[in-house]
C-alpha atoms as a PDB file:
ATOM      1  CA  UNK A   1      -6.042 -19.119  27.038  1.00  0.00           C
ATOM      2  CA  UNK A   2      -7.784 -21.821  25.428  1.00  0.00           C
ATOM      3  CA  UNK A   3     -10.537 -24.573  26.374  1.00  0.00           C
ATOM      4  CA  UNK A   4      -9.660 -27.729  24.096  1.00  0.00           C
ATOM      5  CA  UNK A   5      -9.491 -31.553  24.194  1.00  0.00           C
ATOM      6  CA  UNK A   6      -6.068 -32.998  23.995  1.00  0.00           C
ATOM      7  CA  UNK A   7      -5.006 -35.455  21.306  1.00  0.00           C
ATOM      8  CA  UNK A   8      -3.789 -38.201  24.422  1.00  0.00           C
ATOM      9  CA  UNK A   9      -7.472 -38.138  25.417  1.00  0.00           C
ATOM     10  CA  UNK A  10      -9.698 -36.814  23.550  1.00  0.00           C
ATOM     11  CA  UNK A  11     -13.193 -36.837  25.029  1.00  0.00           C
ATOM     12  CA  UNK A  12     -11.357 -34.913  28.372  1.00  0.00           C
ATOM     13  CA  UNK A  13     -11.476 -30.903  28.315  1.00  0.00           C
ATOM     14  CA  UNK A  14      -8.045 -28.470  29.454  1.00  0.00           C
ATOM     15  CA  UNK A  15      -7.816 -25.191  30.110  1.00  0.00           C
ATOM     16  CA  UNK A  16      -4.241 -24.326  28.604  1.00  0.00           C
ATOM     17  CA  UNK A  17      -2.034 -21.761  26.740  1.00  0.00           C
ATOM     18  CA  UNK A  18      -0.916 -22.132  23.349  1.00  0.00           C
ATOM     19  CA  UNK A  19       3.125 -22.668  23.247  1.00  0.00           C
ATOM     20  CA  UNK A  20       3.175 -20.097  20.234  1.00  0.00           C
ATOM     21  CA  UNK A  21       1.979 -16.647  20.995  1.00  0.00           C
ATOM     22  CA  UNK A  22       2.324 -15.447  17.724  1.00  0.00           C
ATOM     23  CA  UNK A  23       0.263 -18.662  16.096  1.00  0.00           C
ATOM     24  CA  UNK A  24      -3.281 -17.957  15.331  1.00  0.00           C
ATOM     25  CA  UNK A  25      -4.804 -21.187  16.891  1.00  0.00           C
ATOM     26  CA  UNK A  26      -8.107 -21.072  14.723  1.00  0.00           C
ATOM     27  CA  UNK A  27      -6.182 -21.090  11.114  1.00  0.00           C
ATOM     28  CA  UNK A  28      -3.382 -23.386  12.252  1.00  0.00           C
ATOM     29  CA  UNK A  29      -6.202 -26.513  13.204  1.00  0.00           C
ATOM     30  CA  UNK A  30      -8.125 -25.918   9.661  1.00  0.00           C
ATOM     31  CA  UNK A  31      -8.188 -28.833   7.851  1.00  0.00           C
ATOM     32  CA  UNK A  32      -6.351 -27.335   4.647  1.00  0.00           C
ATOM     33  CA  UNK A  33      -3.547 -25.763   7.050  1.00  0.00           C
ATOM     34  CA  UNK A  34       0.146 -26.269   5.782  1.00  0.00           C
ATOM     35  CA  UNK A  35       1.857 -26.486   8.770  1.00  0.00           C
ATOM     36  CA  UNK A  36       3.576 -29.708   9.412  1.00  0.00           C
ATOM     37  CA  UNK A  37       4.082 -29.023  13.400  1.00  0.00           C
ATOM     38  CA  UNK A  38       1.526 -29.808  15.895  1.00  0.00           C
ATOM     39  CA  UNK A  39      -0.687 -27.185  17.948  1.00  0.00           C
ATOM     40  CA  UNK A  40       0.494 -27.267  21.409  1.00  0.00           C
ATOM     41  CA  UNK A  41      -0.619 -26.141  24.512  1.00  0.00           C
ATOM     42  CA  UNK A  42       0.897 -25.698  28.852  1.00  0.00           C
ATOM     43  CA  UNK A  43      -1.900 -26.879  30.593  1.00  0.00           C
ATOM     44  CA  UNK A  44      -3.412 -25.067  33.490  1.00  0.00           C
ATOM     45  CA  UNK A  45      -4.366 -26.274  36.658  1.00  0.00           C
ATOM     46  CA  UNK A  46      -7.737 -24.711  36.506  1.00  0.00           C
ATOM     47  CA  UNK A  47     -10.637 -26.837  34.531  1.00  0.00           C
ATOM     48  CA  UNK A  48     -12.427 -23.191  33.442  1.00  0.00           C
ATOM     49  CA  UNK A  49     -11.575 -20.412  32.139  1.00  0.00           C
ATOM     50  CA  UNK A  50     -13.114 -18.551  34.935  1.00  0.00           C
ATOM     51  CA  UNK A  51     -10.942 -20.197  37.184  1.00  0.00           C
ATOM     52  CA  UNK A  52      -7.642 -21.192  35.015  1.00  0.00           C
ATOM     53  CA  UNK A  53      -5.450 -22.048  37.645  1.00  0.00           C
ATOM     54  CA  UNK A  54      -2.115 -21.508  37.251  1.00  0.00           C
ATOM     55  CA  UNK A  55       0.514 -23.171  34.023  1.00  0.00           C
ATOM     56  CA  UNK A  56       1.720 -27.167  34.626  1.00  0.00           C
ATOM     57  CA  UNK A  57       4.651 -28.822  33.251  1.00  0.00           C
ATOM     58  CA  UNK A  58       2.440 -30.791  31.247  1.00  0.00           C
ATOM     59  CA  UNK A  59       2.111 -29.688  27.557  1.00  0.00           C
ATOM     60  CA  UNK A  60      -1.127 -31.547  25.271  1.00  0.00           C
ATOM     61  CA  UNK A  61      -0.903 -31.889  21.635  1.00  0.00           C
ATOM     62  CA  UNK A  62      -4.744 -29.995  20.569  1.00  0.00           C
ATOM     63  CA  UNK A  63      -7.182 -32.035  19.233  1.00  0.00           C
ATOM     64  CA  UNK A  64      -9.931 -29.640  19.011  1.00  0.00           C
ATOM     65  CA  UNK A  65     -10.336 -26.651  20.102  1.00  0.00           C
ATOM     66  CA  UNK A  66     -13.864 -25.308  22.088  1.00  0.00           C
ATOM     67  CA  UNK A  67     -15.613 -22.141  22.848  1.00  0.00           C
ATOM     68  CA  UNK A  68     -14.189 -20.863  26.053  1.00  0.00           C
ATOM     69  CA  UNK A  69     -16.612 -20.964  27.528  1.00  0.00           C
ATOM     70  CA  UNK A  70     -19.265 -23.963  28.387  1.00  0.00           C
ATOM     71  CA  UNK A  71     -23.130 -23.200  27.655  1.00  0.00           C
ATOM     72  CA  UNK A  72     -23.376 -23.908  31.792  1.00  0.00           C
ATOM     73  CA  UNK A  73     -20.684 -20.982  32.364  1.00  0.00           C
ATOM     74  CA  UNK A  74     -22.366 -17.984  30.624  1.00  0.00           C
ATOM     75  CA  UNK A  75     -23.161 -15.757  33.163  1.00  0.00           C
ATOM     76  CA  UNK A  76     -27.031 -15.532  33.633  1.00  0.00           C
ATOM     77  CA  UNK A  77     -27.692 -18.409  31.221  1.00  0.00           C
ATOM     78  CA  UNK A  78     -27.535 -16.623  28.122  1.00  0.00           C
ATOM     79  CA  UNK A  79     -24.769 -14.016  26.019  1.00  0.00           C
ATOM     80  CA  UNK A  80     -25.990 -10.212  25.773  1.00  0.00           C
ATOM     81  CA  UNK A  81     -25.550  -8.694  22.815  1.00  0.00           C
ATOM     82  CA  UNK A  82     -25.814  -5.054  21.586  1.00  0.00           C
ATOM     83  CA  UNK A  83     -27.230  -3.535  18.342  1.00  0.00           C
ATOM     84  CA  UNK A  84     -25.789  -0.559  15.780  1.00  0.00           C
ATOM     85  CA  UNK A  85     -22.836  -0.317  18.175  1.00  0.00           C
ATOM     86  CA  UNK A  86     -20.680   0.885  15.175  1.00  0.00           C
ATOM     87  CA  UNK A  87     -21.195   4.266  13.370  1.00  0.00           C
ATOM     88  CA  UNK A  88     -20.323   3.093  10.253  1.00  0.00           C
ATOM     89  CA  UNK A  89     -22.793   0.069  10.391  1.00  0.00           C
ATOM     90  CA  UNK A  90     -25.767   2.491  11.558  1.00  0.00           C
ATOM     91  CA  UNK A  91     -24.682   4.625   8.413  1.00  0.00           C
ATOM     92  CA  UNK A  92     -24.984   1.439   5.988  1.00  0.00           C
ATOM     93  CA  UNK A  93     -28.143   0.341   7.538  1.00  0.00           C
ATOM     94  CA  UNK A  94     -29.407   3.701   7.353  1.00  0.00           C
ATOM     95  CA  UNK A  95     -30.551   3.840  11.050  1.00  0.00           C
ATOM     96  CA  UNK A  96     -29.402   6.449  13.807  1.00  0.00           C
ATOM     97  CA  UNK A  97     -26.724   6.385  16.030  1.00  0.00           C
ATOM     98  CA  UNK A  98     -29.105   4.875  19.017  1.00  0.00           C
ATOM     99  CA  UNK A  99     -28.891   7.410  22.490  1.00  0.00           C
ATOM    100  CA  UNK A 100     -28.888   4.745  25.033  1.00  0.00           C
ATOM    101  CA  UNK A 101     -27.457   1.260  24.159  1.00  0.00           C
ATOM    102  CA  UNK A 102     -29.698  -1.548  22.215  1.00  0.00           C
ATOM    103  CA  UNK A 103     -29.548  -4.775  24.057  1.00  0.00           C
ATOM    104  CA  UNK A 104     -31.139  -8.193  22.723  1.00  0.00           C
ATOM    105  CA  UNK A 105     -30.336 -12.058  24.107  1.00  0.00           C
ATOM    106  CA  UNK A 106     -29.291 -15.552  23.008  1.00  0.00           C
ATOM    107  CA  UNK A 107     -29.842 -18.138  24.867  1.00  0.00           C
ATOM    108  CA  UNK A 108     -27.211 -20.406  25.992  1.00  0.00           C
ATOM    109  CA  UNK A 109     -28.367 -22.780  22.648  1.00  0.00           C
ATOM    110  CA  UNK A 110     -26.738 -20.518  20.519  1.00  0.00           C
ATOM    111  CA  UNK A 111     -23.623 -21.031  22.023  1.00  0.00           C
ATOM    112  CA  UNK A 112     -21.305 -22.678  19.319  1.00  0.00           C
ATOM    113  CA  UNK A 113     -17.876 -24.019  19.097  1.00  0.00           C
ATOM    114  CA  UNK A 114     -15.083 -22.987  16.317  1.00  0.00           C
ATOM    115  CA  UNK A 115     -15.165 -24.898  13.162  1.00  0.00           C
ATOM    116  CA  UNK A 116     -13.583 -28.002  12.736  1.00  0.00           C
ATOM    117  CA  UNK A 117     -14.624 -29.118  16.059  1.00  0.00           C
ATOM    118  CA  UNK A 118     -18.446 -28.475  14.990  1.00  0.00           C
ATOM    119  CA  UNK A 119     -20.534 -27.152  12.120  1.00  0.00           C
ATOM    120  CA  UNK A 120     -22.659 -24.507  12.814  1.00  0.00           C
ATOM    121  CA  UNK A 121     -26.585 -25.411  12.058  1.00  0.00           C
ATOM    122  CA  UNK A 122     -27.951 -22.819   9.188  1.00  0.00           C
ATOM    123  CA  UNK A 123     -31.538 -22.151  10.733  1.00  0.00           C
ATOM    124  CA  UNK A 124     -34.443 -23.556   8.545  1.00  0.00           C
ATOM    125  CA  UNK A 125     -36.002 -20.180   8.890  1.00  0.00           C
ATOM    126  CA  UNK A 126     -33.089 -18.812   7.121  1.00  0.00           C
ATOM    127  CA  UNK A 127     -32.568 -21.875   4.532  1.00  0.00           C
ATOM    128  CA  UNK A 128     -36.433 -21.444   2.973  1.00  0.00           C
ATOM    129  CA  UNK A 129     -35.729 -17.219   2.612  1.00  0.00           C
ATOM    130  CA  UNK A 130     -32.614 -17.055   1.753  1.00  0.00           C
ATOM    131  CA  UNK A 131     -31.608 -14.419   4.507  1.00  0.00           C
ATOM    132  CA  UNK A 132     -28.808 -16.042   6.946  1.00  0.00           C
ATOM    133  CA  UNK A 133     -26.089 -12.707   7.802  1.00  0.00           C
ATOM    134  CA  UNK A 134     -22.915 -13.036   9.115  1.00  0.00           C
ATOM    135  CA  UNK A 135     -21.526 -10.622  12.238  1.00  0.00           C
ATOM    136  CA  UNK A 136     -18.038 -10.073  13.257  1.00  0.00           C
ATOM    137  CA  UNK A 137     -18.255  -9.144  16.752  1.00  0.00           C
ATOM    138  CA  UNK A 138     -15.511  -8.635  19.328  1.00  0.00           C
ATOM    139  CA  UNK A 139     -16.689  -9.930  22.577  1.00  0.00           C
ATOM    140  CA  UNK A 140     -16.242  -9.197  25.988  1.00  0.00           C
ATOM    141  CA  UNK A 141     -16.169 -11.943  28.916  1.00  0.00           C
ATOM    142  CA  UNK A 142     -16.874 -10.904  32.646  1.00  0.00           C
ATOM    143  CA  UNK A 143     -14.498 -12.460  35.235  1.00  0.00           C
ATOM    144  CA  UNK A 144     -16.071 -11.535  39.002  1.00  0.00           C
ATOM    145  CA  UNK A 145     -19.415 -10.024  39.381  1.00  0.00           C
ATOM    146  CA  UNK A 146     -20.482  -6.969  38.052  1.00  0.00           C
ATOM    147  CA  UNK A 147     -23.471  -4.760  39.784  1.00  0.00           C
ATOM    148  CA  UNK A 148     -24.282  -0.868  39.810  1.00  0.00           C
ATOM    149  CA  UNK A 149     -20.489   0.049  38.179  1.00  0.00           C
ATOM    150  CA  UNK A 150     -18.913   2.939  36.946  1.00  0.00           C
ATOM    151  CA  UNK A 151     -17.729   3.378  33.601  1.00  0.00           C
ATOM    152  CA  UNK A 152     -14.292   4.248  35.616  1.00  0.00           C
ATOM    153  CA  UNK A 153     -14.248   0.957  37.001  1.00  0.00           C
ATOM    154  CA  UNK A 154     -15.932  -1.128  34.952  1.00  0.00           C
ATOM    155  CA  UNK A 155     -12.719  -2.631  33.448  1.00  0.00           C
ATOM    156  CA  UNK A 156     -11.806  -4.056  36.251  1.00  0.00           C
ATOM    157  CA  UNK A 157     -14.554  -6.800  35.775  1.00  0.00           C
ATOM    158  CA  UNK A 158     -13.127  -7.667  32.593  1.00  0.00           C
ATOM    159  CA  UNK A 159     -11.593 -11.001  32.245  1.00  0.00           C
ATOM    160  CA  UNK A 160     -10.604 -10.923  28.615  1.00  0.00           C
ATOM    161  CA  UNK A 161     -11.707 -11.281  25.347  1.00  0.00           C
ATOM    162  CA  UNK A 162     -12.813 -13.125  22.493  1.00  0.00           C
ATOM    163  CA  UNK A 163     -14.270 -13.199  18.632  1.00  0.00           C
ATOM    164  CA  UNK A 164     -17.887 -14.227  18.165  1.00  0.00           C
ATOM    165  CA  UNK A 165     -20.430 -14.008  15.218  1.00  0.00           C
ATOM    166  CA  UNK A 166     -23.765 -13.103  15.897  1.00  0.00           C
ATOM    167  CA  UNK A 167     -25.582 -15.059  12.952  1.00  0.00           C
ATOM    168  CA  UNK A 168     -28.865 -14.214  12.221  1.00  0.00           C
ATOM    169  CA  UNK A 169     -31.651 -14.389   9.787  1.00  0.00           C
ATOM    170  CA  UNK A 170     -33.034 -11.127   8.327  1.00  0.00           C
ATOM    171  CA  UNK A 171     -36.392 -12.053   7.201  1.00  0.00           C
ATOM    172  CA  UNK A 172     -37.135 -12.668  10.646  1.00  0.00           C
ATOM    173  CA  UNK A 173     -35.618  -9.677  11.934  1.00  0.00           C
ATOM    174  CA  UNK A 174     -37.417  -7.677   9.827  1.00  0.00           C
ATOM    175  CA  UNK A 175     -40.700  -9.083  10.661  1.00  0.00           C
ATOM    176  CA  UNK A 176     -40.374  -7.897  14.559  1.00  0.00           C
ATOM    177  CA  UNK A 177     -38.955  -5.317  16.759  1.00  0.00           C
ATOM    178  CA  UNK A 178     -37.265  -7.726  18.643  1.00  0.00           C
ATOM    179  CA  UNK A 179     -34.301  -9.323  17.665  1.00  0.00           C
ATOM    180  CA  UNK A 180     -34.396 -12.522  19.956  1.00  0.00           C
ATOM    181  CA  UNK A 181     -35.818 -15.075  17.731  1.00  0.00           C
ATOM    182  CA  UNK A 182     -33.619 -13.927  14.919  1.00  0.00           C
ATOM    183  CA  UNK A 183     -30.709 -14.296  16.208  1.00  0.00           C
ATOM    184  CA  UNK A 184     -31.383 -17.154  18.760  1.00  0.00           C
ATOM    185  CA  UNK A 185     -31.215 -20.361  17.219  1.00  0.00           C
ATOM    186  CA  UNK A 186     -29.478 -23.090  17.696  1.00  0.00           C
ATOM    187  CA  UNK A 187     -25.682 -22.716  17.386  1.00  0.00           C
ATOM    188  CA  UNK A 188     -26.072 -19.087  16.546  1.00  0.00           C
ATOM    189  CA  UNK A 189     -23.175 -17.568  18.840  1.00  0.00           C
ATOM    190  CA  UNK A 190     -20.016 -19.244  17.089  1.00  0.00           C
ATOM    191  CA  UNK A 191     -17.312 -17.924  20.336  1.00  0.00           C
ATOM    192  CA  UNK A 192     -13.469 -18.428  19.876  1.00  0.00           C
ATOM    193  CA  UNK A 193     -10.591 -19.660  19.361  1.00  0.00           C
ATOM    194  CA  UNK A 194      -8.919 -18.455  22.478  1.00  0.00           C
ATOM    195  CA  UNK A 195      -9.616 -15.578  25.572  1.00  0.00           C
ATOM    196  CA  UNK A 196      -7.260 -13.098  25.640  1.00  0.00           C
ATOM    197  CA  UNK A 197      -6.330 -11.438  29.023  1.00  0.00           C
ATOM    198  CA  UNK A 198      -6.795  -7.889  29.705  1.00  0.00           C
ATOM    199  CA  UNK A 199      -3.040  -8.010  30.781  1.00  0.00           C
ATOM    200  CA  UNK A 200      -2.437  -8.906  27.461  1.00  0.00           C
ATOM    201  CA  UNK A 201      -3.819  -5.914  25.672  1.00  0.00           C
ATOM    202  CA  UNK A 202      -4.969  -3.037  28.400  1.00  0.00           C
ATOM    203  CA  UNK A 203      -6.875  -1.249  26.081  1.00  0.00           C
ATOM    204  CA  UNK A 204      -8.901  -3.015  23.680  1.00  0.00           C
ATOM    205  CA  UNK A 205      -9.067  -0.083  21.405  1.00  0.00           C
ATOM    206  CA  UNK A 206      -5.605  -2.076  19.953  1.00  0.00           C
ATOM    207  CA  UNK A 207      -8.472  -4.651  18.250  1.00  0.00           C
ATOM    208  CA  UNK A 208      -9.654  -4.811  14.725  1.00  0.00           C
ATOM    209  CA  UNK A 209     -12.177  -6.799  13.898  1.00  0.00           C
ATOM    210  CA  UNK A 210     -12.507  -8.028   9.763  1.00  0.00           C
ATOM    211  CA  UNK A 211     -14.961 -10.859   8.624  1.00  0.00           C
ATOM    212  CA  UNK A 212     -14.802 -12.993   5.097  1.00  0.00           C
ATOM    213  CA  UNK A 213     -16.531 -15.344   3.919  1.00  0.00           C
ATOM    214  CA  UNK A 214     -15.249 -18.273   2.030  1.00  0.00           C
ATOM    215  CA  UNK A 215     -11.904 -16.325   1.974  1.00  0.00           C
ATOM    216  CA  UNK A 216     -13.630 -13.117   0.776  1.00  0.00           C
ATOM    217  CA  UNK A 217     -13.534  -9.517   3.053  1.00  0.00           C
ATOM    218  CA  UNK A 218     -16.989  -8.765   3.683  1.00  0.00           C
ATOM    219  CA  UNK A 219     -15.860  -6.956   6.153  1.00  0.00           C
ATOM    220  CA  UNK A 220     -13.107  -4.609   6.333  1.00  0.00           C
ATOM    221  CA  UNK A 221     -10.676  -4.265   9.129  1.00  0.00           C
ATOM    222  CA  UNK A 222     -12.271  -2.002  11.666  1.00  0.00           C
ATOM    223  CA  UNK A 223     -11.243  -0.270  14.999  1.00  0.00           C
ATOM    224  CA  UNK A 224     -12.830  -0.879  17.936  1.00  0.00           C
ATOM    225  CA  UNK A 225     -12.592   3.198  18.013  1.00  0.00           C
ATOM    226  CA  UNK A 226     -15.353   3.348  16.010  1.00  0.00           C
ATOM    227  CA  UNK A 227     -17.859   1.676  18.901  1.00  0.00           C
ATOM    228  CA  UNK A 228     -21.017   4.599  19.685  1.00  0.00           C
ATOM    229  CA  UNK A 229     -20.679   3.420  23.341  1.00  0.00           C
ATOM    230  CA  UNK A 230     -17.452   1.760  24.553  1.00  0.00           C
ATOM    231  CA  UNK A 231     -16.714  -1.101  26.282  1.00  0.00           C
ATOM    232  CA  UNK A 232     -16.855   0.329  29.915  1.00  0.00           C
ATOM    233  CA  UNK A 233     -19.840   2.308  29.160  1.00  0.00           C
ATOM    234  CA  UNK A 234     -21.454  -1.309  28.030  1.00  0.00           C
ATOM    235  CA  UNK A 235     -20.331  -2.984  31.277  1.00  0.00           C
ATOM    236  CA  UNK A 236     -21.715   0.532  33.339  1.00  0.00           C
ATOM    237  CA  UNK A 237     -24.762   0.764  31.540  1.00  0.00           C
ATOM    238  CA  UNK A 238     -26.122  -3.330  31.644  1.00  0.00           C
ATOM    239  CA  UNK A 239     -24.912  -3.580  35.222  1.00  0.00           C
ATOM    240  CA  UNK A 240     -27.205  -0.983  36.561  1.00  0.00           C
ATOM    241  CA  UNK A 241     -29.453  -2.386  38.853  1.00  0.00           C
ATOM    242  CA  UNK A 242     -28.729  -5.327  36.906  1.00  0.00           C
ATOM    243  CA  UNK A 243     -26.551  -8.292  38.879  1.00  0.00           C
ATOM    244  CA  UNK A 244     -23.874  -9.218  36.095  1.00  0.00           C
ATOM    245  CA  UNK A 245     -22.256 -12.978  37.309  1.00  0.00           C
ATOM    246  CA  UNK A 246     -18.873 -14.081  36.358  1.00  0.00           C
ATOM    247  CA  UNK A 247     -19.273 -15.821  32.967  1.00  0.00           C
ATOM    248  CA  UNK A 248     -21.084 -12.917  31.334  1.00  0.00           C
ATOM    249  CA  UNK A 249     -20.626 -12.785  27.762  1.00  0.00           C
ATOM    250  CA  UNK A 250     -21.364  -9.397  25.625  1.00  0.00           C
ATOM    251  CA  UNK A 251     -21.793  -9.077  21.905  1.00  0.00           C
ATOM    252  CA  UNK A 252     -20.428  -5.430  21.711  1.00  0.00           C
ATOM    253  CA  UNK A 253     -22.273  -4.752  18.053  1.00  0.00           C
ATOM    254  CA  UNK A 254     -20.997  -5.105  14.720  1.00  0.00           C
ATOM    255  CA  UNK A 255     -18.864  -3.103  12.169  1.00  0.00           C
ATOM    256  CA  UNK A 256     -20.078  -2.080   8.896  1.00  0.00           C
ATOM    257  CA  UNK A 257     -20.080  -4.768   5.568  1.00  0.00           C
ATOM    258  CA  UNK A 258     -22.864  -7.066   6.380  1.00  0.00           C
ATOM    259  CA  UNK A 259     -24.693  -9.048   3.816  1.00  0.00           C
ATOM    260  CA  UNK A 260     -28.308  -7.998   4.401  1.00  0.00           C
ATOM    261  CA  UNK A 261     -26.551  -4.270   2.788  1.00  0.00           C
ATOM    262  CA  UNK A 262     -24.593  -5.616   0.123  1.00  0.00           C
ATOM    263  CA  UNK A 263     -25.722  -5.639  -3.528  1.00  0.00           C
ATOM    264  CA  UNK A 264     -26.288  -8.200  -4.526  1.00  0.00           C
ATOM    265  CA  UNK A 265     -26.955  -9.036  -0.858  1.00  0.00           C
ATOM    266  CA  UNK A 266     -24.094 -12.020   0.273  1.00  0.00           C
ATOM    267  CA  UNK A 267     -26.372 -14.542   2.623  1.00  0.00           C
ATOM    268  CA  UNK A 268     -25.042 -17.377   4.253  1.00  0.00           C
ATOM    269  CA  UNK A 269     -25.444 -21.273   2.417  1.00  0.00           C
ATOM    270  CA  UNK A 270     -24.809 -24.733   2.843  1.00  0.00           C
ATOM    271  CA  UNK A 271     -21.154 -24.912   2.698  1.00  0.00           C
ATOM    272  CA  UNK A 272     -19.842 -21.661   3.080  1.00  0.00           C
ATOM    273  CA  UNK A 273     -16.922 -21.163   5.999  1.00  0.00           C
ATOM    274  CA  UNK A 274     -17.286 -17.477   7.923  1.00  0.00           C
ATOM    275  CA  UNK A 275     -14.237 -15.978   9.425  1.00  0.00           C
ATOM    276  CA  UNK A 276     -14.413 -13.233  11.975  1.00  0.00           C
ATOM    277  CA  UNK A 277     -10.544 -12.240  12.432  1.00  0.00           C
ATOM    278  CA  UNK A 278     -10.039  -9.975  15.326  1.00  0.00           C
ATOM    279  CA  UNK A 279      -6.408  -8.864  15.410  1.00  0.00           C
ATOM    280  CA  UNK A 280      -3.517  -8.646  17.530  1.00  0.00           C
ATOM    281  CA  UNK A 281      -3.553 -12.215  19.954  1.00  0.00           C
ATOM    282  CA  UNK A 282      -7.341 -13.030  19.378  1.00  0.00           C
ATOM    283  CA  UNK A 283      -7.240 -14.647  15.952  1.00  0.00           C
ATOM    284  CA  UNK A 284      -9.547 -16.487  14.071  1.00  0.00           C
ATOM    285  CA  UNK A 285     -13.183 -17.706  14.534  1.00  0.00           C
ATOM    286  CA  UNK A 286     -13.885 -20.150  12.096  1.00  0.00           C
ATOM    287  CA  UNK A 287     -17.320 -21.171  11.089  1.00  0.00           C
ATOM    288  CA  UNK A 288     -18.788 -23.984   8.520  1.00  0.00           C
ATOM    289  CA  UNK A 289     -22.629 -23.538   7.906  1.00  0.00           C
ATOM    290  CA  UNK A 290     -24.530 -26.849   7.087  1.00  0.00           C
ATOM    291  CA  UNK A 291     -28.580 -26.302   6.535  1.00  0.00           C
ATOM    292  CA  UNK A 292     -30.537 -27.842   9.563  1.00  0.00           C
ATOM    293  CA  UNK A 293     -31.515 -31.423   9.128  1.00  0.00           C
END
C-alpha cells in the first residue's frame, strides 16, 4: 500500500495500491525516471494505512508519494529504533554483539517523507563537523496493539513493512551515551515508498536491505538473516510491560557499510540523494539532503 496525493487533487491524501506490483514506486516518480507511463494507483476506502479499507473502482494518477504513515499515527508519538542489530555492523564498528537489545527514540519530528515530495533537512550540527551518516534500515510497522507478547506470537501484530534511514550525526553521537539527540532532528526518519503486507512476504527473512549514495553501494545487499535479535524477539522484548499502540514504528538496526567506518569516511552533503533499497515488493527510499537554513 501506499499513502500519496493524487494528480486530480493534489493537496487531498489516498490510501491506495500501486496498479504495477512489480514497479518500484520510489525510482519510477524520480525526477530523471525514463518511463513515459504514469504511476497509478486503486484507491482504498480507508484514509490510513492502519485502517486501509478495502480497493475502489477508482484509480488516481500519483502525484507524490508520502511516508505511510502521518507524524500523528506513530504509535506512542515517536519511531523506536534499535542499535548494532547486525553482526556484521557490530564487527565494522568494532563493538560487541549487545546481550539484550539497544533501544533509542525519534520523535515524531524526524518523521520524513520520500524524496521528491520533500528534501530532507541536513542538521546544522552535522553541516559545521562534517559527520551526517546514512542508515539503511528495514522497518517494521505495528497494526493492533502489542503488550506482554511472545516471540511465538509476536508476528501476529505485524502489519507490514517498510524502508527507513536512520540519519544521524556522529560527532554528536560520539559525544554521549545516548543516541537521542543524534539521531533526532528534524526530518531524520526518511520512511517509504510503500507498506508491504505480511501476506505479502510471511517471512521477512526474504528482505535485503542495500543503501547508495548518489548511485554508489555503500552498502551491500544484506539479509535480514544476519539480525542479532529478530524481528519477533524485537516486538517480544519492547512490548514487555511496555503497551505497544497500533502505529508503532521500529528501526530494526542497520547492516554493515556505513560512512562513519569507511576510509576515507563518506558523510552526507548538500546535494547528495541516499537510497535505502530493500528488496523484493518494498523498493526504494529516496532521500535529497539540503543543509538547514
Amino acid at each position: 500500500l501506499i499513502r500519496f496525493q493524487p494528480t486530480s487533487t493534489p493537496t487531498s491524501i489516498l490510501i491506495g495500491q500501486p496498479t504495477s506490483a512489480s514497479l518500484d514506486i520510489g525510482t519510477a516518480l524520480l525526477p530523471s525516471s525514463t518511463s513515459s507511463s504514469p504511476v497509478t494507483a486503486t484507491v482504498f476506502s480507508g484514509s490510513s494505512i492502519l485502517r486501509p479499507g478495502t480497493p475502489t473502482s477508482t484509480m488516481e494518477t500519483v502525484h507524490a508519494i508520502l511516508s505511510p504513515l502521518s507524524a500523528a499515527e506513530l504509535g506512542g508519538g515517536c519511531i523506536r529504533c534499535i542499535g548494532l542489530n547486525y553482526r556484521a555492523h557490530a564487527a565494522e564498528a568494532k563493538m560487541d554483539v549487545p546481550a539484550v537489545p539497544p533501544l533509542f527514540l525519534k520523535p515524531a519530528t524526524a518523521l520524513a517523507h520520500p524524496w521528491p515530495t520533500a528534501t530532507v533537512p541536513l542538521a546544522r550540527q552535522s553541516v559545521e563537523t562534517g559527520s551526517g551518516d546514512y542508515e539503511s534500515e528495514l522497518a517494521v510497522v505495528l497494526g493492533t496493539e502489542a503488550r506482554n507478547v511472545s516471540e511465538e506470537d509476536a508476528m501476529a501484530y505485524v502489519l507490514g513493512y517498510t524502508a527507513a534511514n536512520d540519519v544521524s550525526c556522529r560527532a554528536a553521537q560520539f559525544e554521549q551515551s545516548q543516541f537521542c539527540y543524534s539521531k533526532g532532528f528534524d526530518g531524520g526518519c526518511p520512511l517509504g515508498p510503500t507498506l508491504v503486507s505480511t501476506s505479502a512476504v510471511p517471512d521477512p527473512k526474504e528482505f535485503k536491505v542495500r543503501g547508495l549514495k548518489n548511485g554508489k553501494e555503500m552498502q551491500p545487499p544484506t539479509p535480514i538473516s544476519d539480525l542479532v535479535f529478530s524481528i519477533p524477539k524485537l516486538i517480544s522484548f519492547l512490548s514487555q510491560s511496555t503497551t505497544l499502540p497500533a502505529g508503532t514504528v521500529i528501526l530494526t538496526g542497520t547492516p554493515a557499510g556505513v560512512g562513519f567506518k569507511k576510509n576515507p569516511p563518506e558523510t552526507l552533503r548538500d546535494g547528495d540523494v541516499f537510497a535505502v533499497e530493500i528488496l523484493p515488493h518494498i523498493g526504494t527510499l529516496y532521500s535529497k539532503f539540503e543543509n538547514e537554513k
